[in-house]
C-alpha atoms as a PDB file:
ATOM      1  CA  UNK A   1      -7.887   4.609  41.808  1.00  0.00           C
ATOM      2  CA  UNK A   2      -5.020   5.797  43.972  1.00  0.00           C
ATOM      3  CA  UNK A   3      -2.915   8.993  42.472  1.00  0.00           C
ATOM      4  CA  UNK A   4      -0.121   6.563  42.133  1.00  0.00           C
ATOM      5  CA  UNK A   5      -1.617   4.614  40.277  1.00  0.00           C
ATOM      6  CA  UNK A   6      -3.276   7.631  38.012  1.00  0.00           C
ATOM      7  CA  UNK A   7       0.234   9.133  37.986  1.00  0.00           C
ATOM      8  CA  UNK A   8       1.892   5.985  36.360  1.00  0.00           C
ATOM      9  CA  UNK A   9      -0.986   5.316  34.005  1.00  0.00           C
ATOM     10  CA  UNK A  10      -0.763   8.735  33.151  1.00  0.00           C
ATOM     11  CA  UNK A  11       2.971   8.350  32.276  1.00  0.00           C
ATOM     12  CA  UNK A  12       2.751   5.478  30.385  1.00  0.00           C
ATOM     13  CA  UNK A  13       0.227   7.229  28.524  1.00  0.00           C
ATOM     14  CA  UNK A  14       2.583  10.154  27.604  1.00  0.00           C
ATOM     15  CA  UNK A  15       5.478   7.118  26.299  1.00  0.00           C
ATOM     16  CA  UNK A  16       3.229   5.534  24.374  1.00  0.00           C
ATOM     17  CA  UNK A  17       1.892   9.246  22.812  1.00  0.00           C
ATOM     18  CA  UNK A  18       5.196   9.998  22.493  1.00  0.00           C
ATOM     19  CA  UNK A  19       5.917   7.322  20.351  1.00  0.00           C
ATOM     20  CA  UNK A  20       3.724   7.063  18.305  1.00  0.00           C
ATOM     21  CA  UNK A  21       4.151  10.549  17.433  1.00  0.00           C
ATOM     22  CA  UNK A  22       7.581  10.080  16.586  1.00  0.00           C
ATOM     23  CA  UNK A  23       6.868   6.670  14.553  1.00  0.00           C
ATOM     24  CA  UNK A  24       4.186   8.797  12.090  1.00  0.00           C
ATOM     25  CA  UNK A  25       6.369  11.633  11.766  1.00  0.00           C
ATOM     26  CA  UNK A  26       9.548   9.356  10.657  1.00  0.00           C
ATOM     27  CA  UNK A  27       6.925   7.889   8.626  1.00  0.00           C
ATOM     28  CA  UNK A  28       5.673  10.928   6.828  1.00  0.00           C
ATOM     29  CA  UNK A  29       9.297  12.634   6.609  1.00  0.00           C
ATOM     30  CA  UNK A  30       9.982   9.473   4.592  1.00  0.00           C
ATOM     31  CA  UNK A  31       7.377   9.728   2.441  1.00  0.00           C
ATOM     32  CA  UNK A  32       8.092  12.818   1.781  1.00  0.00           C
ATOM     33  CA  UNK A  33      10.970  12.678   0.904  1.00  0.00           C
ATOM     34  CA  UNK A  34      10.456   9.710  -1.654  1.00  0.00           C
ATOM     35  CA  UNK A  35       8.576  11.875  -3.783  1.00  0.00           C
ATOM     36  CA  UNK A  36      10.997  14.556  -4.318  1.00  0.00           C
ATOM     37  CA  UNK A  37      14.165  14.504  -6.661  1.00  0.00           C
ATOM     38  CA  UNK A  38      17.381  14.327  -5.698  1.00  0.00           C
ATOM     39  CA  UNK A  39      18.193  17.782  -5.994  1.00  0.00           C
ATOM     40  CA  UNK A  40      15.395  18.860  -4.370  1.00  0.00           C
ATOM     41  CA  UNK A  41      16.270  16.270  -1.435  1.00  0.00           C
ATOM     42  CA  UNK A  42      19.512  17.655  -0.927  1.00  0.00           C
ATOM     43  CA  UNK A  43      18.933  21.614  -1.395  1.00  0.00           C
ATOM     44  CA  UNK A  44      15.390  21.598   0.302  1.00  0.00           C
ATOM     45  CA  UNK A  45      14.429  21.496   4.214  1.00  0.00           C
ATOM     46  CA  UNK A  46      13.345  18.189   5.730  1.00  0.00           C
ATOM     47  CA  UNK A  47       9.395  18.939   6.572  1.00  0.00           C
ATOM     48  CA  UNK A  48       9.334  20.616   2.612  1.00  0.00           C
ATOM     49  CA  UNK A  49       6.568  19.416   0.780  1.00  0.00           C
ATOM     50  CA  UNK A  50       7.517  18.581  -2.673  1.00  0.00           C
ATOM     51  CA  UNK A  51       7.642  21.470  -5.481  1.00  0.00           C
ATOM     52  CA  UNK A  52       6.821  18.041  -8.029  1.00  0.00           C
ATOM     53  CA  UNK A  53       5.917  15.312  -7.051  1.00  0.00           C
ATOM     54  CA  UNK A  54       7.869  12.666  -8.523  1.00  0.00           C
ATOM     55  CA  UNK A  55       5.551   9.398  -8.242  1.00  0.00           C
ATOM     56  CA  UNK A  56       8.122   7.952 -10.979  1.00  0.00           C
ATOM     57  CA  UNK A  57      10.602   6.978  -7.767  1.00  0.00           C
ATOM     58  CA  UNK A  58       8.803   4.168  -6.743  1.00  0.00           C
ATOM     59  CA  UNK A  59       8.703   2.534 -10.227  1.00  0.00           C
ATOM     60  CA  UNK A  60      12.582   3.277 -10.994  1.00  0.00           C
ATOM     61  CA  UNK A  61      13.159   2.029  -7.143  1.00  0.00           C
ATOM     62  CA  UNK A  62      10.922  -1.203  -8.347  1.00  0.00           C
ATOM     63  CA  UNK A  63      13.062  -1.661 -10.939  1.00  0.00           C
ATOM     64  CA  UNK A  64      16.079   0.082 -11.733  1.00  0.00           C
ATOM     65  CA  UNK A  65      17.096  -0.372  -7.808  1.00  0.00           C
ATOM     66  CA  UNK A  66      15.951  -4.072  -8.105  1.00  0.00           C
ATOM     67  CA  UNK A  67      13.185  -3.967  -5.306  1.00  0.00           C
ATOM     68  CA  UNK A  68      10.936  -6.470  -7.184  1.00  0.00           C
ATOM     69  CA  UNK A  69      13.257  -9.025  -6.817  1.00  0.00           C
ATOM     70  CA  UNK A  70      14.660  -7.729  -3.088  1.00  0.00           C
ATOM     71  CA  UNK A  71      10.766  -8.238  -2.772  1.00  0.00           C
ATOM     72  CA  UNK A  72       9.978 -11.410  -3.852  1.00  0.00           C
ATOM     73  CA  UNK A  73      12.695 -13.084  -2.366  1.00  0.00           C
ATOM     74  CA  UNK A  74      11.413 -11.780   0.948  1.00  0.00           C
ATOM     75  CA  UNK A  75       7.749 -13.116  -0.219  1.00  0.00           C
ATOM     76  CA  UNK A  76       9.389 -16.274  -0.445  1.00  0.00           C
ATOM     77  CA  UNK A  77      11.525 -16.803   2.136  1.00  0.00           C
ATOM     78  CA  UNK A  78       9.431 -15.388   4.337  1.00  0.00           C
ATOM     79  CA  UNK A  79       6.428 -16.923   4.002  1.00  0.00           C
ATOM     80  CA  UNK A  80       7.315 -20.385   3.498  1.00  0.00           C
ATOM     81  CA  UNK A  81      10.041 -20.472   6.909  1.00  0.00           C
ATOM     82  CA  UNK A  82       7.210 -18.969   8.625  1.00  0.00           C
ATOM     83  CA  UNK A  83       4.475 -21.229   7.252  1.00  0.00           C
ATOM     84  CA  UNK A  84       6.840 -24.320   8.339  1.00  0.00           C
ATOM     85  CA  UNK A  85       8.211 -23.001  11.862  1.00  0.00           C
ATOM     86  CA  UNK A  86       4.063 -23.014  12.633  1.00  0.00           C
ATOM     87  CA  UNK A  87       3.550 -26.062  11.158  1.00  0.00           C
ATOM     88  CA  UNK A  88       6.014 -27.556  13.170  1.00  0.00           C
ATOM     89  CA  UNK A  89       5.335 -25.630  16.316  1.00  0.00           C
ATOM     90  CA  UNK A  90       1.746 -26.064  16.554  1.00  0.00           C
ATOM     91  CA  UNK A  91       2.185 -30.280  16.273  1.00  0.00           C
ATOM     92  CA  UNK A  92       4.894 -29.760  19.143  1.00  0.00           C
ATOM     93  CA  UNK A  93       3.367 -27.428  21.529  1.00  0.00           C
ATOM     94  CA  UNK A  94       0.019 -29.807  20.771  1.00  0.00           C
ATOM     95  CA  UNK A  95       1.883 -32.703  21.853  1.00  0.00           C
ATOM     96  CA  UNK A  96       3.598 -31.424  24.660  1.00  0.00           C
ATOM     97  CA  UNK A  97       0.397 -29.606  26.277  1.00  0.00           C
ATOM     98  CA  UNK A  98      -1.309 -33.016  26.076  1.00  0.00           C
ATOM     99  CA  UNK A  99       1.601 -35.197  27.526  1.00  0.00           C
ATOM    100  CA  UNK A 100       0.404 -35.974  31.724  1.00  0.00           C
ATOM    101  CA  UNK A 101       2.183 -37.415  34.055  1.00  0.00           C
ATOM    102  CA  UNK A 102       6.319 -37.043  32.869  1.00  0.00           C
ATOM    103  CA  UNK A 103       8.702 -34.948  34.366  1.00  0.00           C
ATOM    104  CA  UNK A 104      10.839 -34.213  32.010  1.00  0.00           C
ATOM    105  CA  UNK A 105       7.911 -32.434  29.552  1.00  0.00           C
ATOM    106  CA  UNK A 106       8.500 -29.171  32.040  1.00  0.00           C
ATOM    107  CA  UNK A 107      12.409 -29.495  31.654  1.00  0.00           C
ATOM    108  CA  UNK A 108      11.702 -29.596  27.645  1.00  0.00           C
ATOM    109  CA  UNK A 109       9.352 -26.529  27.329  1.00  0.00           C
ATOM    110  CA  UNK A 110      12.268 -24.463  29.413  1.00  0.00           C
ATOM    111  CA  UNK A 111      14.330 -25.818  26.808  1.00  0.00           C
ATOM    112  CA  UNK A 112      13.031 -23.969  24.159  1.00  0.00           C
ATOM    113  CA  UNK A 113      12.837 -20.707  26.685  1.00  0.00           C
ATOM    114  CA  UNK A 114      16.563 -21.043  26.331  1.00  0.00           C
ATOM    115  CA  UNK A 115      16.361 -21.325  23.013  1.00  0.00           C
ATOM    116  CA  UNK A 116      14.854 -17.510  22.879  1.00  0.00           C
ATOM    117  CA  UNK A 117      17.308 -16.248  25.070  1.00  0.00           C
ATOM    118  CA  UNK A 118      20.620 -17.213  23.348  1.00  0.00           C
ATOM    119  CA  UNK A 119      21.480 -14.706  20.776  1.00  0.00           C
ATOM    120  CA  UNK A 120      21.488 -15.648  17.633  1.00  0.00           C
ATOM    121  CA  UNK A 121      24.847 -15.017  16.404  1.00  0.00           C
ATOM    122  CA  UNK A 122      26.377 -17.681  18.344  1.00  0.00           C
ATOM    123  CA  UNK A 123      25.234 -20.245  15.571  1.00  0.00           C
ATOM    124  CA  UNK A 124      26.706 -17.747  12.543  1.00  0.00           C
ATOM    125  CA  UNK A 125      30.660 -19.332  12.438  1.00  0.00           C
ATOM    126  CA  UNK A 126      29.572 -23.087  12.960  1.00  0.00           C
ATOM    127  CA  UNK A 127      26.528 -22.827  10.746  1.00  0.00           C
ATOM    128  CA  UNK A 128      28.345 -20.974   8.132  1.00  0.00           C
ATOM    129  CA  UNK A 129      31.266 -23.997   7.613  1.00  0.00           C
ATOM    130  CA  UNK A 130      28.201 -26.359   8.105  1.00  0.00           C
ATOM    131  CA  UNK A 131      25.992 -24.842   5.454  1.00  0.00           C
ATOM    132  CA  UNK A 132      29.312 -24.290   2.808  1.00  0.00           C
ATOM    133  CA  UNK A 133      30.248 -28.278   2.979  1.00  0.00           C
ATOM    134  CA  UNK A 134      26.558 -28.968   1.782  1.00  0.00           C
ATOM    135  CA  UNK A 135      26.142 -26.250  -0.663  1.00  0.00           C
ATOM    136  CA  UNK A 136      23.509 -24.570   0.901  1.00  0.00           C
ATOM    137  CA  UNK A 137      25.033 -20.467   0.900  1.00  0.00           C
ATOM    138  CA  UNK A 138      23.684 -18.548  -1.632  1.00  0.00           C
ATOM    139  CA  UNK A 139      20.760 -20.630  -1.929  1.00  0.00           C
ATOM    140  CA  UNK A 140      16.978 -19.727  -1.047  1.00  0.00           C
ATOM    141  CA  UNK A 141      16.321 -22.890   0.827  1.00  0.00           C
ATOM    142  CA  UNK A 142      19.147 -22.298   2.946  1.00  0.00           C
ATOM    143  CA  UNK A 143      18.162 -19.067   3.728  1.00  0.00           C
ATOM    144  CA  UNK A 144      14.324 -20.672   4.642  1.00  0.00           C
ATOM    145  CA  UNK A 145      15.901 -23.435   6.959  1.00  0.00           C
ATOM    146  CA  UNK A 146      17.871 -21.001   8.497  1.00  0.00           C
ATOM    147  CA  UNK A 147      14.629 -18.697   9.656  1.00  0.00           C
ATOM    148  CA  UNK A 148      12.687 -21.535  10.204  1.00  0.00           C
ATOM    149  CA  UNK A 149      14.641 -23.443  12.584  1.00  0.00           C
ATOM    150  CA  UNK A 150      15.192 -19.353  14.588  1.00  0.00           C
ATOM    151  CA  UNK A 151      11.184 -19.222  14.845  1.00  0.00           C
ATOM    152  CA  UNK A 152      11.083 -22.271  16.527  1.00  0.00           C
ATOM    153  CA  UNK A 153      11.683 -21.934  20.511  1.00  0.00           C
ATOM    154  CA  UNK A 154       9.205 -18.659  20.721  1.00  0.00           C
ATOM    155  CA  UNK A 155       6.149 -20.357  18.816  1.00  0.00           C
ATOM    156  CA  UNK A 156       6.717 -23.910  20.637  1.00  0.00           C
ATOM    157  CA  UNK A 157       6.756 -21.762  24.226  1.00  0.00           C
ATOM    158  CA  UNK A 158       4.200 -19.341  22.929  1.00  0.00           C
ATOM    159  CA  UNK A 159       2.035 -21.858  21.515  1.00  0.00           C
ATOM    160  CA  UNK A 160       2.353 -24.461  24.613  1.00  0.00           C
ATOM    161  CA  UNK A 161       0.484 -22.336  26.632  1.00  0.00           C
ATOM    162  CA  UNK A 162      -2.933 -21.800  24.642  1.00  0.00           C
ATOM    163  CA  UNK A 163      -2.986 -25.580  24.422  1.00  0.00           C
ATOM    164  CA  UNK A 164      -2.243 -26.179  27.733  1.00  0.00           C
ATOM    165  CA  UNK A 165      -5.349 -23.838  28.283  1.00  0.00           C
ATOM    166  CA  UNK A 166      -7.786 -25.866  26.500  1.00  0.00           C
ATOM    167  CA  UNK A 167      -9.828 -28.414  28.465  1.00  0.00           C
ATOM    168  CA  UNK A 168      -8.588 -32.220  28.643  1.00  0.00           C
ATOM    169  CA  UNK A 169     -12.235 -32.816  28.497  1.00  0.00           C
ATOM    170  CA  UNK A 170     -13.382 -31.585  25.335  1.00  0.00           C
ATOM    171  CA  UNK A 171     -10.488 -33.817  24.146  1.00  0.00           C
ATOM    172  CA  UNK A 172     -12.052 -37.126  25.884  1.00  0.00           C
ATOM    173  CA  UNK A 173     -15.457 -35.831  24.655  1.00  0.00           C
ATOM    174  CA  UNK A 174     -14.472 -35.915  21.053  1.00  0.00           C
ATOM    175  CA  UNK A 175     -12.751 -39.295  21.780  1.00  0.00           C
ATOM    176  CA  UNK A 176     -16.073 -40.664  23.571  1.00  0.00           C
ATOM    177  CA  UNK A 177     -17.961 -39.572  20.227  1.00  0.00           C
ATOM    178  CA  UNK A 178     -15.722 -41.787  18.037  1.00  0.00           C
ATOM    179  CA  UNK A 179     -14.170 -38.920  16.379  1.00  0.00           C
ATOM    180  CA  UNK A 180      -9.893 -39.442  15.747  1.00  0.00           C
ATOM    181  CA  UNK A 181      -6.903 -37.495  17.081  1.00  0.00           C
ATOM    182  CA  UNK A 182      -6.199 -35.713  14.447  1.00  0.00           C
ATOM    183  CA  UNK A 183     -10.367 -34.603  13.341  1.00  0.00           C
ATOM    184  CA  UNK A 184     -10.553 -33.654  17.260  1.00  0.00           C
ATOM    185  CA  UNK A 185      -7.229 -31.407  16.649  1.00  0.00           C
ATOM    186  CA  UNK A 186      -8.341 -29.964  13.303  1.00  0.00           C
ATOM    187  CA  UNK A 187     -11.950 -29.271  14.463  1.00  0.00           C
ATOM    188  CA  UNK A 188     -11.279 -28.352  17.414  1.00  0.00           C
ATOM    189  CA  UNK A 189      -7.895 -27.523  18.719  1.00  0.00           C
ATOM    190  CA  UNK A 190      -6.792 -25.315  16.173  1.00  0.00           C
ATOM    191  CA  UNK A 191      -9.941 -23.288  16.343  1.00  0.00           C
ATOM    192  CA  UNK A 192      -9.676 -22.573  19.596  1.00  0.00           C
ATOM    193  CA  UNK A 193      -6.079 -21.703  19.529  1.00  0.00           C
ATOM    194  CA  UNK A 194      -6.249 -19.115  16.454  1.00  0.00           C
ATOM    195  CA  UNK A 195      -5.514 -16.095  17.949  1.00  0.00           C
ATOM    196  CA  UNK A 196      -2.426 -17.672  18.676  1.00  0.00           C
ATOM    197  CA  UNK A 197      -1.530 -18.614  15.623  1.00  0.00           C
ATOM    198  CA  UNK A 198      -2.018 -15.691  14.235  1.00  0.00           C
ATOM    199  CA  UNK A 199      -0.054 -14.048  16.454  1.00  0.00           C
ATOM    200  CA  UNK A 200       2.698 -15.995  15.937  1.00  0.00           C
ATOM    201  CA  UNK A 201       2.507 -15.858  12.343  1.00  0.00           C
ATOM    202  CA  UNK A 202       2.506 -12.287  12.424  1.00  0.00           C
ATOM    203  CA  UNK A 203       5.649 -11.951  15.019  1.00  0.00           C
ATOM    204  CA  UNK A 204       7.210 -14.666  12.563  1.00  0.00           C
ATOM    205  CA  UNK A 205       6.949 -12.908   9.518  1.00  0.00           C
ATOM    206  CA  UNK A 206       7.467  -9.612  10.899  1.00  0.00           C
ATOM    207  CA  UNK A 207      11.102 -10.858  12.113  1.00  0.00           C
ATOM    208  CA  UNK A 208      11.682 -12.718   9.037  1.00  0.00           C
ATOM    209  CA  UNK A 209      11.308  -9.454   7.030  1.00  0.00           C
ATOM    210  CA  UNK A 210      13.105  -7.576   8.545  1.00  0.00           C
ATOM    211  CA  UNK A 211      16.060  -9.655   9.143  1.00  0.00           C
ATOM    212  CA  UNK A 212      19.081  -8.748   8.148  1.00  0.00           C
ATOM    213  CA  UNK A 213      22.244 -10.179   9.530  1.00  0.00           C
ATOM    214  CA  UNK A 214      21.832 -13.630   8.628  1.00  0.00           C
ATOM    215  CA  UNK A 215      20.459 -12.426   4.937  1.00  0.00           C
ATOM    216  CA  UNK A 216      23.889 -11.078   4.450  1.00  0.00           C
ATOM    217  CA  UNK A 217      26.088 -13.391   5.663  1.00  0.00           C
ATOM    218  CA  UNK A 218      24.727 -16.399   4.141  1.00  0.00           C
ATOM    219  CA  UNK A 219      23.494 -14.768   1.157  1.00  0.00           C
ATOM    220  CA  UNK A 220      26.207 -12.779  -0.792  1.00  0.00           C
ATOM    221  CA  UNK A 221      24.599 -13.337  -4.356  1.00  0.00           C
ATOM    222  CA  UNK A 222      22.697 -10.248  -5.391  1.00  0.00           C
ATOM    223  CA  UNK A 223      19.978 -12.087  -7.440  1.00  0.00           C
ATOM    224  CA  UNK A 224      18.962 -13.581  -4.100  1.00  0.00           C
ATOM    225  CA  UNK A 225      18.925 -10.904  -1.790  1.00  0.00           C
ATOM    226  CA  UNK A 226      15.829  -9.935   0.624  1.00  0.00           C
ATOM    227  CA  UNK A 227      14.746  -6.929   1.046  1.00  0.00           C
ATOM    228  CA  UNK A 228      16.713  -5.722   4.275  1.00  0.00           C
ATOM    229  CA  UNK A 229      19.849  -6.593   2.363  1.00  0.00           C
ATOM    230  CA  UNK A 230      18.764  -4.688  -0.570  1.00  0.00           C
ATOM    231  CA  UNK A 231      17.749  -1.778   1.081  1.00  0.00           C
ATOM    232  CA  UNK A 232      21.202  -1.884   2.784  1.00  0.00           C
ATOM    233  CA  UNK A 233      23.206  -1.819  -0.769  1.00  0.00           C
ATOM    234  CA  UNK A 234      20.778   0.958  -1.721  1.00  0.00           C
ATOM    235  CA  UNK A 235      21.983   2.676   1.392  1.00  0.00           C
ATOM    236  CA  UNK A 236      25.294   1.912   0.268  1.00  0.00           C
ATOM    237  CA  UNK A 237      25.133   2.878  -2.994  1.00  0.00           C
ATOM    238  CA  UNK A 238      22.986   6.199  -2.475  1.00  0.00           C
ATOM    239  CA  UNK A 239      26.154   7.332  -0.538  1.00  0.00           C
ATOM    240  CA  UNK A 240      27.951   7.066  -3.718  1.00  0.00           C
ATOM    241  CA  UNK A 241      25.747   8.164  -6.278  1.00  0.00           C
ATOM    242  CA  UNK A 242      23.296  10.293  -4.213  1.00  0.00           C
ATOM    243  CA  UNK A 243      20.262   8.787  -5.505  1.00  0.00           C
ATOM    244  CA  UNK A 244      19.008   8.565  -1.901  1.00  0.00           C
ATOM    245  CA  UNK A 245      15.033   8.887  -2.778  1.00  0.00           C
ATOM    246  CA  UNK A 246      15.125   5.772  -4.342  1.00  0.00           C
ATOM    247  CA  UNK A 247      16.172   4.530  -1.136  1.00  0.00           C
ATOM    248  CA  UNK A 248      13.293   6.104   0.666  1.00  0.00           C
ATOM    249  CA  UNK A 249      10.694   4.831  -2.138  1.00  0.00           C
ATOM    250  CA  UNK A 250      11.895   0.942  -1.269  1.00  0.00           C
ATOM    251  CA  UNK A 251      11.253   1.585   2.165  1.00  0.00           C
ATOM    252  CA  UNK A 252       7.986   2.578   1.821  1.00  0.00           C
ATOM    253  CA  UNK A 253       7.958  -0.180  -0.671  1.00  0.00           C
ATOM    254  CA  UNK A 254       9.255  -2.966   2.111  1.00  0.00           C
ATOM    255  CA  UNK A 255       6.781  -1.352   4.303  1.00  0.00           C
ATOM    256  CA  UNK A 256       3.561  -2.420   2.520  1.00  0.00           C
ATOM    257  CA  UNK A 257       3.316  -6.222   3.208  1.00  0.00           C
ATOM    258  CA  UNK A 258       3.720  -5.632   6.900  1.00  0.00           C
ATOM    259  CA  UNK A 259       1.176  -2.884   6.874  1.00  0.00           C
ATOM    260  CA  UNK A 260      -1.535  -5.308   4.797  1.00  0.00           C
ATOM    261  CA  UNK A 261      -0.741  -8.091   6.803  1.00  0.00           C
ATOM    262  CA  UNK A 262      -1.617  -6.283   9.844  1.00  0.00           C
ATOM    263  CA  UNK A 263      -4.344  -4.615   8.654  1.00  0.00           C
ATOM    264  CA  UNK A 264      -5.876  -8.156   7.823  1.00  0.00           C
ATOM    265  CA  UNK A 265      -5.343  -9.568  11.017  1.00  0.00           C
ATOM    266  CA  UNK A 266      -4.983  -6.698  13.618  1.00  0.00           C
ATOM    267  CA  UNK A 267      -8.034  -8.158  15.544  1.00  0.00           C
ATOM    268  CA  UNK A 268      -6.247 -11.510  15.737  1.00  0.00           C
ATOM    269  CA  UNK A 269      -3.046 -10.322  16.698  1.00  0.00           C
ATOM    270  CA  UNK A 270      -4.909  -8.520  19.921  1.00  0.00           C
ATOM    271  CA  UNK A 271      -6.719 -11.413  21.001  1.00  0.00           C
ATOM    272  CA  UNK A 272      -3.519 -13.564  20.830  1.00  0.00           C
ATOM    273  CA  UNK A 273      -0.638 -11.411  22.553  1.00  0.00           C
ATOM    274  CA  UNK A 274      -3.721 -10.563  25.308  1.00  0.00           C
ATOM    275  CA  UNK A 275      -4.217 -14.016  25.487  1.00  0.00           C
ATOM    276  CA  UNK A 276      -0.499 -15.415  25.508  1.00  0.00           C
ATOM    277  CA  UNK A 277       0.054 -12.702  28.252  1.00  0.00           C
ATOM    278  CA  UNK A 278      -2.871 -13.733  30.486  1.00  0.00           C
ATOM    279  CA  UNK A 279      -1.956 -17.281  30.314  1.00  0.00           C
ATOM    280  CA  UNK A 280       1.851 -17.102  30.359  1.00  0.00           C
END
């Protein structure tokens, strides 16, 4: 290995150290400071540990602050747009990985490339009139739609490319055995392809969590905010009434389905992104 090469491995190294370092200290200075009281917050350095430690924050953030139901309307929203946007995208990067011999299949999957580059507020104005005339602001499902049609481009162009990966020939195989399309794409197909889909569930979710800009225009309500709304308004309100550990409880509160979801499929979310990579 040349000592170019050393040197920028070595510096990408020190980034990524970096980094990290910084991302577990924000994390424990957050912590910490959930579990102090507000006095304590104010008067006391940052890197203080806490003189008590006031476990109570997380249940008064849970429900005085109103982080069950920030929470479950994330649950909801989140799972079921990015259950959908899959369920759509893996039946349309199947179909367009198996189409042979049209030109205009290539033109298509660029399509959705597009689709990933255009910023997303460029839809807000004519989707807001759009969604008012058929009563869909303030509403759950509009929310869902919203995030699910958004997921769309990346896991159609992301997916695309693991199925274009797998062999035509196991395909004719399965159809020389006598089994079906769709037994050949459940058995096989989707096997093959589930780092992938775990991957993009994961990157779904993860954005549909933490989304915040369309959660607050479209939803205005405060029985159906998600969590990145909420945690705004606690912001908001903490600036008023300087209960600001309750704001740093519900972020460690919104923290923990991200964390278990990873945890639960961290080896699945390697294989795909190193496998999306290599392909793409």
């Amino acid at each position: 290995m040349s000592l170019a090469i050393r040197a920028k491995m070595l510096m990408i190294y020190l980034i990524l150290c970096i980094y990290t370092c910084l991302t577990i200290g924000a994390f424990i200075w957050v912590a910490l400071q959930s579990l102090k009281n507000n006095s304590e917050f104010i008067t006391s350095l940052p890197w203080h540990l806490p003189q008590t430690w006031k476990w109570s924050n997380y249940t008064e953030a849970w429900r005085r602050a109103k982080m069950n139901s920030y929470f479950g309307n994330s649950i909801v929203v989140s799972v079921i747009s990015t259950t959908l946007s899959l369920l759509v995208a893996t039946l349309a990067a199947y179909a367009l990985s198996r189409i042979r011999g049209v030109k205009w299949v290539g033109f298509l999957q660029q399509f959705f490339l597009v689709g990933i580059m255009l910023p997303v507020i460029l839809a807000v104005v004519p989707l807001y009139f759009l969604w008012v005339n058929l009563h869909l602001v303030n509403t759950t499902i509009g929310l869902i739609i919203i995030y699910t049609g958004l997921m769309l481009p990346f896991s159609i162009y992301y997916l695309s490319g693991f199925f274009k990966a797998i062999p035509h020939e196991l395909e004719e195989a399965a159809a020389v055995d006598g089994a079906p399309l769709l037994h050949s794409f459940i058995r096989i197909f989707l096997p093959m392809a589930g780092p992938g889909l775990a991957a993009v569930f994961v990157v779904n979710f993860l954005w549909a969590w933490n989304e915040f800009f369309y959660a607050l225009v479209f939803i205005t309500r405060s029985a159906n905010y998600t969590v990145a709304v909420g945690l705004y308004y606690l912001d908001v309100n903490a600036e008023v009434t300087a209960q600001w550990v309750y704001l740093f409880a519900g972020m460690l509160i919104a923290l923990l389905p991200v964390l278990i979801l990873y945890m639960l499929l961290s080896d699945q979310i390697t294989k795909g992104l190193t496998a999306g990579a290599l392909k793409g």
